[in-house]
Protein backbone atom coordinates (compact mmCIF):
# COMPACT_ATOMS: atom_id res chain seq x y z
CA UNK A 1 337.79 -107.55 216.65
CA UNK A 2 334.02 -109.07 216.69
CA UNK A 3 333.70 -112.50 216.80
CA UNK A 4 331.15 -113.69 214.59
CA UNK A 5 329.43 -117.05 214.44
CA UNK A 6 327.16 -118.96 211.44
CA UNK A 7 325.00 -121.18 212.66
CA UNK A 8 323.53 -123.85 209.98
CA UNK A 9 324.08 -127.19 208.42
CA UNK A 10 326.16 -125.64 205.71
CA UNK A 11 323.17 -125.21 203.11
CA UNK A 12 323.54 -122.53 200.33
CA UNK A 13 322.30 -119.99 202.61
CA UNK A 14 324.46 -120.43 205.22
CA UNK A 15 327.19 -120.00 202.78
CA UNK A 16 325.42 -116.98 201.39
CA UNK A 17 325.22 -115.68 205.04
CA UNK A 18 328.81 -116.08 205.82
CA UNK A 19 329.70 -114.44 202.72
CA UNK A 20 327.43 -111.18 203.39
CA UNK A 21 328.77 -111.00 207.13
CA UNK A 22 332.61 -110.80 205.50
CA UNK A 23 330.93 -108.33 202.74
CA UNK A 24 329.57 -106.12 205.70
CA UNK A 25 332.30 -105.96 208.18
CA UNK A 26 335.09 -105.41 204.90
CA UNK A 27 332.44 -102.32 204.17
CA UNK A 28 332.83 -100.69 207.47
CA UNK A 29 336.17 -101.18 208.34
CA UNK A 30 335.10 -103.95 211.13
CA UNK A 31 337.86 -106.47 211.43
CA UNK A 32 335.94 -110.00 212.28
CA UNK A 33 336.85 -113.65 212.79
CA UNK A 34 334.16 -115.85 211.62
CA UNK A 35 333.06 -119.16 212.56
CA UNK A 36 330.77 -121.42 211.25
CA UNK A 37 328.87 -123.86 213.45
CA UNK A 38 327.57 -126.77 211.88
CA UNK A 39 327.10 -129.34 214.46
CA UNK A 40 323.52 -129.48 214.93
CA UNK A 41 323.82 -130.27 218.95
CA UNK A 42 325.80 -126.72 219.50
CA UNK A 43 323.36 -125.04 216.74
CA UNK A 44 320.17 -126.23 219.19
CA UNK A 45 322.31 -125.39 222.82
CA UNK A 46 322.44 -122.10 221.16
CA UNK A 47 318.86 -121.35 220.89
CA UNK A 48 318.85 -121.90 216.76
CA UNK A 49 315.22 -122.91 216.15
CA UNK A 50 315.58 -122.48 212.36
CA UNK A 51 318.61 -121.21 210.29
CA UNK A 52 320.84 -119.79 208.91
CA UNK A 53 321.41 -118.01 212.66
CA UNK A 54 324.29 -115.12 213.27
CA UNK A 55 325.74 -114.52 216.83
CA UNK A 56 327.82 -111.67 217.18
CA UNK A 57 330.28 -111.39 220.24
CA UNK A 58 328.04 -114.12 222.18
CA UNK A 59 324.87 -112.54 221.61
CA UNK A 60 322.33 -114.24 218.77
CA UNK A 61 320.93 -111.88 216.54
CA UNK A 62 319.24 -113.86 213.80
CA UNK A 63 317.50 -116.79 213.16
CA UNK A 64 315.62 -118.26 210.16
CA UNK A 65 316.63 -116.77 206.25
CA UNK A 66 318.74 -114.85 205.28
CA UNK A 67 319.34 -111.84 207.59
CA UNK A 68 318.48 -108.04 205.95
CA UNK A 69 321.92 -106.53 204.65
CA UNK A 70 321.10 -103.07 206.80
CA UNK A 71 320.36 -104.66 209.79
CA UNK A 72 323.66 -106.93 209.46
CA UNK A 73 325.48 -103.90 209.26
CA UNK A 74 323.65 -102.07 212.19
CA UNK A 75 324.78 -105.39 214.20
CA UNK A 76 328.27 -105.30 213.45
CA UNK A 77 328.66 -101.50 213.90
CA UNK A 78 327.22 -101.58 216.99
C-alpha cells in the first residue's frame, strides 16, 4: 500500500488532485491511503512552495497545478 499525501488549502484543485490520484491508483490496481494536508505550517515544512503538491511514500513529487495524468501514474507505479 502507497501512502499518498495532498498538499493544499483545499481549493478546487486540490480536490481535483485528490480525485485523479484515487482515479490513477483504482486504474492500476495500486491500493493507496490518501491524505490531505491542509495546514499551511506542515504544507511549508514540507517544501510546498506553491500547490496543489503530491508526496508519495515520503517523497514530494509535485508542486504547483495540477499534476500530468501520465506522470501521476508513472509515480504511483513506480
Amino acid at each position: 500500500m502507497k501512502t499518498v499525501k495532498v498538499y493544499g488549502p483545499g481549493c478546487k484543485r486540490c480536490e481535483a488532485t485528490a480525485t485523479m490520484v484515487k482515479d490513477a491508483a483504482a486504474k492500476l490496481g495500486v491500493e493507496i491511503e490518501i491524505e490531505k494536508v491542509t495546514d499551511p505550517r506542515s504544507i511549508a515544512m514540507a517544501g510546498v512552495l506553491s500547490t496543489p503538491g503530491v508526496a508519495i511514500d515520503g517523497r514530494l513529487v509535485h508542486t504547483g497545478g495540477m499534476p500530468d495524468a501520465a506522470k501521476l501514474e508513472g509515480w504511483l507505479a513506480a
